[in-house]
N, C-alpha and C. Protein backbone atom coordinates (compact mmCIF):
# COMPACT_ATOMS: atom_id res chain seq x y z
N UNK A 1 16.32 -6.29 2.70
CA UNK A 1 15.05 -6.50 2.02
C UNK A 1 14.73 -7.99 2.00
N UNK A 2 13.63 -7.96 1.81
CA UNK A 2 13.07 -9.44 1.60
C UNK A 2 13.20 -9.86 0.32
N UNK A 3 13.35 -11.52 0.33
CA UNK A 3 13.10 -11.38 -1.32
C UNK A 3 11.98 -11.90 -2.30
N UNK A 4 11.26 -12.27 -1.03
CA UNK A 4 9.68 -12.45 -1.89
C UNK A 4 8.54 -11.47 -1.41
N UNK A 5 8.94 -10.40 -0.61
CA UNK A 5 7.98 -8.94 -0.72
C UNK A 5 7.82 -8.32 -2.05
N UNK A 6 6.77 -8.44 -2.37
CA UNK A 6 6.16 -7.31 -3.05
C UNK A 6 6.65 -6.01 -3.40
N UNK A 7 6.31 -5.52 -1.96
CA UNK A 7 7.07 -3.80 -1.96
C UNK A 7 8.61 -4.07 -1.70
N UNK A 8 9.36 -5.14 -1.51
CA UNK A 8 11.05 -5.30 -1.84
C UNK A 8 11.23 -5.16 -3.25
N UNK A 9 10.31 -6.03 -4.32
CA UNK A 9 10.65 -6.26 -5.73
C UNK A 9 10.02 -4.89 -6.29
N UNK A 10 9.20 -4.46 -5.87
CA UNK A 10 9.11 -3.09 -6.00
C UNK A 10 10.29 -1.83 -6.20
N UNK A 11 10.82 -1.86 -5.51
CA UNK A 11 11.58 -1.08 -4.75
C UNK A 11 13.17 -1.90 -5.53
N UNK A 12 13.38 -3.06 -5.77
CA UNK A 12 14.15 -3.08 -6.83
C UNK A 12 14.22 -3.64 -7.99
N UNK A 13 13.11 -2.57 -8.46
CA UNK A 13 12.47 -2.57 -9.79
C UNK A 13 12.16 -4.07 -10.46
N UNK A 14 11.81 -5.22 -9.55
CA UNK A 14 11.64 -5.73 -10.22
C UNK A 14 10.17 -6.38 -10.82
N UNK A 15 9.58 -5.81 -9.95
CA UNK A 15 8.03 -5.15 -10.42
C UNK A 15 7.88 -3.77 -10.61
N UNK A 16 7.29 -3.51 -12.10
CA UNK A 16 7.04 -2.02 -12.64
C UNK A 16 6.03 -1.31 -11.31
N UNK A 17 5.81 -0.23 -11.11
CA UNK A 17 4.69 0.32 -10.55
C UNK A 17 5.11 1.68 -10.66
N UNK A 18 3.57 2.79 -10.85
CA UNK A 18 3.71 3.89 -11.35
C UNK A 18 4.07 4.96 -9.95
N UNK A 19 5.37 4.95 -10.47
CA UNK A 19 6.45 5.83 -9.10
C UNK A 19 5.80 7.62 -8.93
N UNK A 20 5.25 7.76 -7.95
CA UNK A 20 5.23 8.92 -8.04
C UNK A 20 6.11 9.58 -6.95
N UNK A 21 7.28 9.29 -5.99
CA UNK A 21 7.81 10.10 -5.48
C UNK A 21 9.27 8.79 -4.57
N UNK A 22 10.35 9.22 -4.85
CA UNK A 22 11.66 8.08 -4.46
C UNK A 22 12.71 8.94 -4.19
N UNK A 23 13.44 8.88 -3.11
CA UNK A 23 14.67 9.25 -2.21
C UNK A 23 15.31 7.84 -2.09
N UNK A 24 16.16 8.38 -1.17
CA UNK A 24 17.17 7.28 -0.32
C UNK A 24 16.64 6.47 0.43
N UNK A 25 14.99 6.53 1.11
CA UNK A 25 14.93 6.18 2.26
C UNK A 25 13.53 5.39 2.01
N UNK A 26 12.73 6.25 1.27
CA UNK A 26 11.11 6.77 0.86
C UNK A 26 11.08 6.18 -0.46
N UNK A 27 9.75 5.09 -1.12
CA UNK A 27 9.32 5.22 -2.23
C UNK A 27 7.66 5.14 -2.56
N UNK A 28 6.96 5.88 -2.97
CA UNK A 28 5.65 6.08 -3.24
C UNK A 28 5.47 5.63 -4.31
N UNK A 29 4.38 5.20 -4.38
CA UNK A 29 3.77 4.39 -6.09
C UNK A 29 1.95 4.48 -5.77
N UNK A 30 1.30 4.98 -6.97
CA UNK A 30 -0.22 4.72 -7.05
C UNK A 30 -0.55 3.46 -6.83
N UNK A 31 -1.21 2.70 -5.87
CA UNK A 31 -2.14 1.48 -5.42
C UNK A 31 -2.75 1.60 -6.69
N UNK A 32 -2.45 -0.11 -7.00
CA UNK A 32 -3.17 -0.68 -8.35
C UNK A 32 -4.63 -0.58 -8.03
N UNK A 33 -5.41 -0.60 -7.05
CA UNK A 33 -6.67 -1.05 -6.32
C UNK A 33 -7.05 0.72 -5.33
N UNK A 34 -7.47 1.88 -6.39
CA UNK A 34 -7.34 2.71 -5.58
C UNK A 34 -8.68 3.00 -4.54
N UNK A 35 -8.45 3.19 -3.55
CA UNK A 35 -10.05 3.78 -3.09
C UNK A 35 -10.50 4.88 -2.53
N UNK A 36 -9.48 5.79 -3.03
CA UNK A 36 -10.12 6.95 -3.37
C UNK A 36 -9.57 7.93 -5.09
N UNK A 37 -9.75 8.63 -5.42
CA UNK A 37 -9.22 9.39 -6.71
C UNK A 37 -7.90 9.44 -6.46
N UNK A 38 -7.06 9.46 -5.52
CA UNK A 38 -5.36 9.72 -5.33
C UNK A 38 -5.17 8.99 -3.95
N UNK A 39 -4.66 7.79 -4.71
CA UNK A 39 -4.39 6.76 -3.41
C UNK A 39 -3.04 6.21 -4.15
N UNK A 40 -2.03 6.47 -2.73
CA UNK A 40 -0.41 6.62 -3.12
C UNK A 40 -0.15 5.21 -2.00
N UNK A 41 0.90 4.87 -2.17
CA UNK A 41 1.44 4.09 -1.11
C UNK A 41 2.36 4.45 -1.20
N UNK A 42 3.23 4.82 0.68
CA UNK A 42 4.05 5.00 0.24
C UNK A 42 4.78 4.05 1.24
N UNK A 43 6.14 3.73 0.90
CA UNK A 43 7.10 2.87 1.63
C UNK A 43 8.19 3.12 2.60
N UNK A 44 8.70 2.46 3.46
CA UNK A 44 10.38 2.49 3.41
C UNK A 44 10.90 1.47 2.53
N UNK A 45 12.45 1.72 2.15
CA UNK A 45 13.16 1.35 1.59
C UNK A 45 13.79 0.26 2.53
N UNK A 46 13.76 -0.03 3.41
CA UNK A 46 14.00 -1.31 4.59
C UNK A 46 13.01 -2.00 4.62
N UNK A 47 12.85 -3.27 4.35
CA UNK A 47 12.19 -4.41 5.04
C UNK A 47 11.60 -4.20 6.42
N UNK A 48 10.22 -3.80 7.02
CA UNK A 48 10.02 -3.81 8.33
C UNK A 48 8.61 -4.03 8.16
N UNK A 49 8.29 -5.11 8.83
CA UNK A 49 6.99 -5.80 8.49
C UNK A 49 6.20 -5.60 8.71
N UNK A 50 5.72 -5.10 10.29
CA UNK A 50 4.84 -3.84 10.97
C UNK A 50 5.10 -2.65 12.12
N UNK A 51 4.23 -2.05 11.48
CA UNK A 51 4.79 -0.81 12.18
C UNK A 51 5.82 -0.71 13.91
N UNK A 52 4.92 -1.74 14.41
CA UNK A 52 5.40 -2.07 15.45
C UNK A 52 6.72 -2.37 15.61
N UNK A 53 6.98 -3.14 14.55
CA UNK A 53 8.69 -3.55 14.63
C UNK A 53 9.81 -2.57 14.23
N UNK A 54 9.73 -1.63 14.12
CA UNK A 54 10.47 -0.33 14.04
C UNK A 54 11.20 -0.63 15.07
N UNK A 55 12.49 -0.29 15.58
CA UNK A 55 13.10 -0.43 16.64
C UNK A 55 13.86 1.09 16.85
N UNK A 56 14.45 1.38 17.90
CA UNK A 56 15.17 2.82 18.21
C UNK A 56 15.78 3.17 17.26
N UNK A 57 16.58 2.23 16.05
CA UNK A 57 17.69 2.61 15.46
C UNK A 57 17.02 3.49 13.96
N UNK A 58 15.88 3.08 13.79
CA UNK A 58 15.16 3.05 12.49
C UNK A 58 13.74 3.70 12.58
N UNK A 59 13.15 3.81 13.87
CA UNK A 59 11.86 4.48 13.84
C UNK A 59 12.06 6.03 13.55
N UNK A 60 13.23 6.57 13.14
CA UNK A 60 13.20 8.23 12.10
C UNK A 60 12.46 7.53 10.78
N UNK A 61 12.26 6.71 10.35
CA UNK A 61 11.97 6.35 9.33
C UNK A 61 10.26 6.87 9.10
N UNK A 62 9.55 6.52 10.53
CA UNK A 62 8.42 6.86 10.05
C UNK A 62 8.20 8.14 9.27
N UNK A 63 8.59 9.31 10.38
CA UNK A 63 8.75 10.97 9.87
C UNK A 63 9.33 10.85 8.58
N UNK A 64 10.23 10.14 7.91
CA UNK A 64 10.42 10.21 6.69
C UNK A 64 9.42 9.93 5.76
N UNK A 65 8.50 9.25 6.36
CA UNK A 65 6.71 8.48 5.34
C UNK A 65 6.15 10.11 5.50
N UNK A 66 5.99 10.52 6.86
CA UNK A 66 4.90 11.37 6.84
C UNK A 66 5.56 13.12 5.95
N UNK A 67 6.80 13.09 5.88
CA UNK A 67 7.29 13.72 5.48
C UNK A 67 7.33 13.82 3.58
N UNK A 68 7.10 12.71 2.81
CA UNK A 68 6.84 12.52 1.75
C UNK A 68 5.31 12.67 1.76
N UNK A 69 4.65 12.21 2.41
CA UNK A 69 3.13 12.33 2.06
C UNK A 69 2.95 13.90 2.21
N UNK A 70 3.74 14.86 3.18
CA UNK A 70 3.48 16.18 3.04
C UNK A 70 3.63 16.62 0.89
N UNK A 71 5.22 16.52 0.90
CA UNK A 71 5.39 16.52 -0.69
C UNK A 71 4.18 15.97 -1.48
N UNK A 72 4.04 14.81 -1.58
CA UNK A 72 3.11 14.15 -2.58
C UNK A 72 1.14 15.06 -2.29
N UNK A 73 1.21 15.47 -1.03
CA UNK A 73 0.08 16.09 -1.18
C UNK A 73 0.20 17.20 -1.80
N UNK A 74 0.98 18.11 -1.44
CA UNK A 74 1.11 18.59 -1.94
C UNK A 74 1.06 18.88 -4.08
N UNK A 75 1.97 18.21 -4.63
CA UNK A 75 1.77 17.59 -5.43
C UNK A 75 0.48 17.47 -6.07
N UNK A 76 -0.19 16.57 -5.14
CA UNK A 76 -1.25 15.90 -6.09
C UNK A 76 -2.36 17.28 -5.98
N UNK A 77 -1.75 18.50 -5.55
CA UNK A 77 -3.28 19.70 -4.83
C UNK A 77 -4.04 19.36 -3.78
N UNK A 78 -3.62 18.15 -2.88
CA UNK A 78 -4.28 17.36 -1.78
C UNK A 78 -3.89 18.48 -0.87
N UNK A 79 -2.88 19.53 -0.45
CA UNK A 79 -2.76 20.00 0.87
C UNK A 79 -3.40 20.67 1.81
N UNK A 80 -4.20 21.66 0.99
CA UNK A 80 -4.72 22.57 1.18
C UNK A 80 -6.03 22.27 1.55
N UNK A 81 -6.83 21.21 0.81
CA UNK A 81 -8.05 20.49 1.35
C UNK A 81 -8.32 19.58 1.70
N UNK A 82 -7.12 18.59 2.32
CA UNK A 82 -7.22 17.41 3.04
C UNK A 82 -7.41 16.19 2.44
N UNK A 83 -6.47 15.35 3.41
CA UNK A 83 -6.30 14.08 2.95
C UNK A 83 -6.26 13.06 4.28
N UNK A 84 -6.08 11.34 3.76
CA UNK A 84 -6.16 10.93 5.01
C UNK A 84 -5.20 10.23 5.04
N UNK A 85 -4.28 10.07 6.06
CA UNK A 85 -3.03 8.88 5.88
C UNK A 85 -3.39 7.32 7.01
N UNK A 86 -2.95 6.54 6.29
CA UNK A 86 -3.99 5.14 6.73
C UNK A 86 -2.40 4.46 7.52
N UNK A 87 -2.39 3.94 7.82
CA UNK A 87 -0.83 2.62 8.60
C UNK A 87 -1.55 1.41 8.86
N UNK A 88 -1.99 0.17 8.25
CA UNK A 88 -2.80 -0.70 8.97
C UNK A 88 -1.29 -1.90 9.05
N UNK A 89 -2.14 -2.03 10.49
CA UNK A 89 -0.90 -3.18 11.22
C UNK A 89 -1.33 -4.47 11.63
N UNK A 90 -1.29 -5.47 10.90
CA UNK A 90 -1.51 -7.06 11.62
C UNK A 90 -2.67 -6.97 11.01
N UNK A 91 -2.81 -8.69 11.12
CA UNK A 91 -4.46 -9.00 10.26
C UNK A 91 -5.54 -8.25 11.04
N UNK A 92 -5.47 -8.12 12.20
CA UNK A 92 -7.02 -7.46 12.73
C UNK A 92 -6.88 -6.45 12.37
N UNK A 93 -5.62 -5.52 12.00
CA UNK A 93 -5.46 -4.21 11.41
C UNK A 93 -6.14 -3.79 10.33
N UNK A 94 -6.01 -5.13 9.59
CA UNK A 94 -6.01 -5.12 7.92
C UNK A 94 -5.00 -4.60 7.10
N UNK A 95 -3.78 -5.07 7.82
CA UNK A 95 -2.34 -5.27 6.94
C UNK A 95 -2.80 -6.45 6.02
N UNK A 96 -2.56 -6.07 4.77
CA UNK A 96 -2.39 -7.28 3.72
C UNK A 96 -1.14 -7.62 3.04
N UNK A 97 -0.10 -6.86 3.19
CA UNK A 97 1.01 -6.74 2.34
C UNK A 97 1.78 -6.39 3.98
N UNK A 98 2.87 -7.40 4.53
CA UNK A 98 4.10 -7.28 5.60
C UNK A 98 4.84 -6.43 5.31
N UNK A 99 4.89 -5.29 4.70
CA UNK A 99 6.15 -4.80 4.83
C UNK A 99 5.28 -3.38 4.61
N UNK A 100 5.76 -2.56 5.98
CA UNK A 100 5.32 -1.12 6.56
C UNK A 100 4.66 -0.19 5.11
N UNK A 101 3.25 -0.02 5.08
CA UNK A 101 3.39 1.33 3.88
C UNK A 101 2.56 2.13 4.62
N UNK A 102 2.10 3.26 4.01
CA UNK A 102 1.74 4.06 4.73
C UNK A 102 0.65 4.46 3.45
N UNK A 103 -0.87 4.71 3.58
CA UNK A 103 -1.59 4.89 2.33
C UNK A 103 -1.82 6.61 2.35
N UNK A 104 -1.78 7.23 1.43
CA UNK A 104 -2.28 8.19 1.40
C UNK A 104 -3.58 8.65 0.45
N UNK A 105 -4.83 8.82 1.11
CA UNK A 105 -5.93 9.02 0.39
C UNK A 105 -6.58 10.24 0.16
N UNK A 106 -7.09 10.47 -0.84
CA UNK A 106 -7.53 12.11 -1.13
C UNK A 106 -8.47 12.39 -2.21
N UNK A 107 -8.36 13.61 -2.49
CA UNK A 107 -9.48 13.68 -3.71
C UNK A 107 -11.03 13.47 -3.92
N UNK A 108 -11.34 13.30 -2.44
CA UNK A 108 -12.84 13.25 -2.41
C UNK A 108 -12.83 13.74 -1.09
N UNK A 109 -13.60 14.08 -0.37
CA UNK A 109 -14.37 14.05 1.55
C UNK A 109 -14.14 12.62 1.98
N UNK A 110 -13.68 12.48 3.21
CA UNK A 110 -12.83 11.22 3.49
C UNK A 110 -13.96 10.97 4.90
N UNK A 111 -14.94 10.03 4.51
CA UNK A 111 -15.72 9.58 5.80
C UNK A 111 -15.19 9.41 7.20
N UNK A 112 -15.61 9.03 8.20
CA UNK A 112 -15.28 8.15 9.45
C UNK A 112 -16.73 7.72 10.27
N UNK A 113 -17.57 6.63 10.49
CA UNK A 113 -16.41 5.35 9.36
C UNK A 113 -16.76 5.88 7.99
N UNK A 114 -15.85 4.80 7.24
CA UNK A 114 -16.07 4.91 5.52
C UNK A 114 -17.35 4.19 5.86
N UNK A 115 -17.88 4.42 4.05
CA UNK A 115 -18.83 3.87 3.91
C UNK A 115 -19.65 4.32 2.63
């Protein structure tokens, strides 16, 4: 882990945030800044800054994100009527935070584009 990430001090507890779903691998928390009615972030538990940098040893990790966002939709009553899962990578991406999350948005009709 890093030790001035955000989602590192997150992840060991040393910023509060409202946990809605944590394994071994996986941790989800409600985005302080939501933009839609159920907007989750969710994490790995490894330091990996963008998606891109996943390497052979560690890219199971993603399926472990998309695999919690199944649960948490579930969960939130998101499954059944859809949700959207976001990955933004690098500034032209609109990564703002280096370290991999994965957003999960729901609870309303999900535009393309937004707007």
């Amino acid at each position: 882990m890093a030790d001035d990430c955000i989602f590192c001090k997150i992840i060991r507890k040393e910023i509060p945030a409202n946990i809605a779903y944590e394994d071994d691998d996986v941790l989800a928390f409600h985005d302080i800044h939501p933009a839609a009615p159920v907007h989750l972030l969710i994490i790995p538990k490894v330091h990996v800054q963008k998606v891109g940098d996943f390497s052979d040893e560690n890219s199971h990790i993603i399926s472990k994100l998309v695999s919690a966002s199944k649960h948490l939709a579930q969960g939130q009553g998101l499954y059944d009527e859809g949700y959207r899962l976001v990955i933004n990578s690098g500034d032209n991406g609109g990564q703002t935070v280096y370290h991999v999350h994965m957003h999960l948005l729901g609870g309303r009709v999900m535009r393309w584009p937004p707007g």
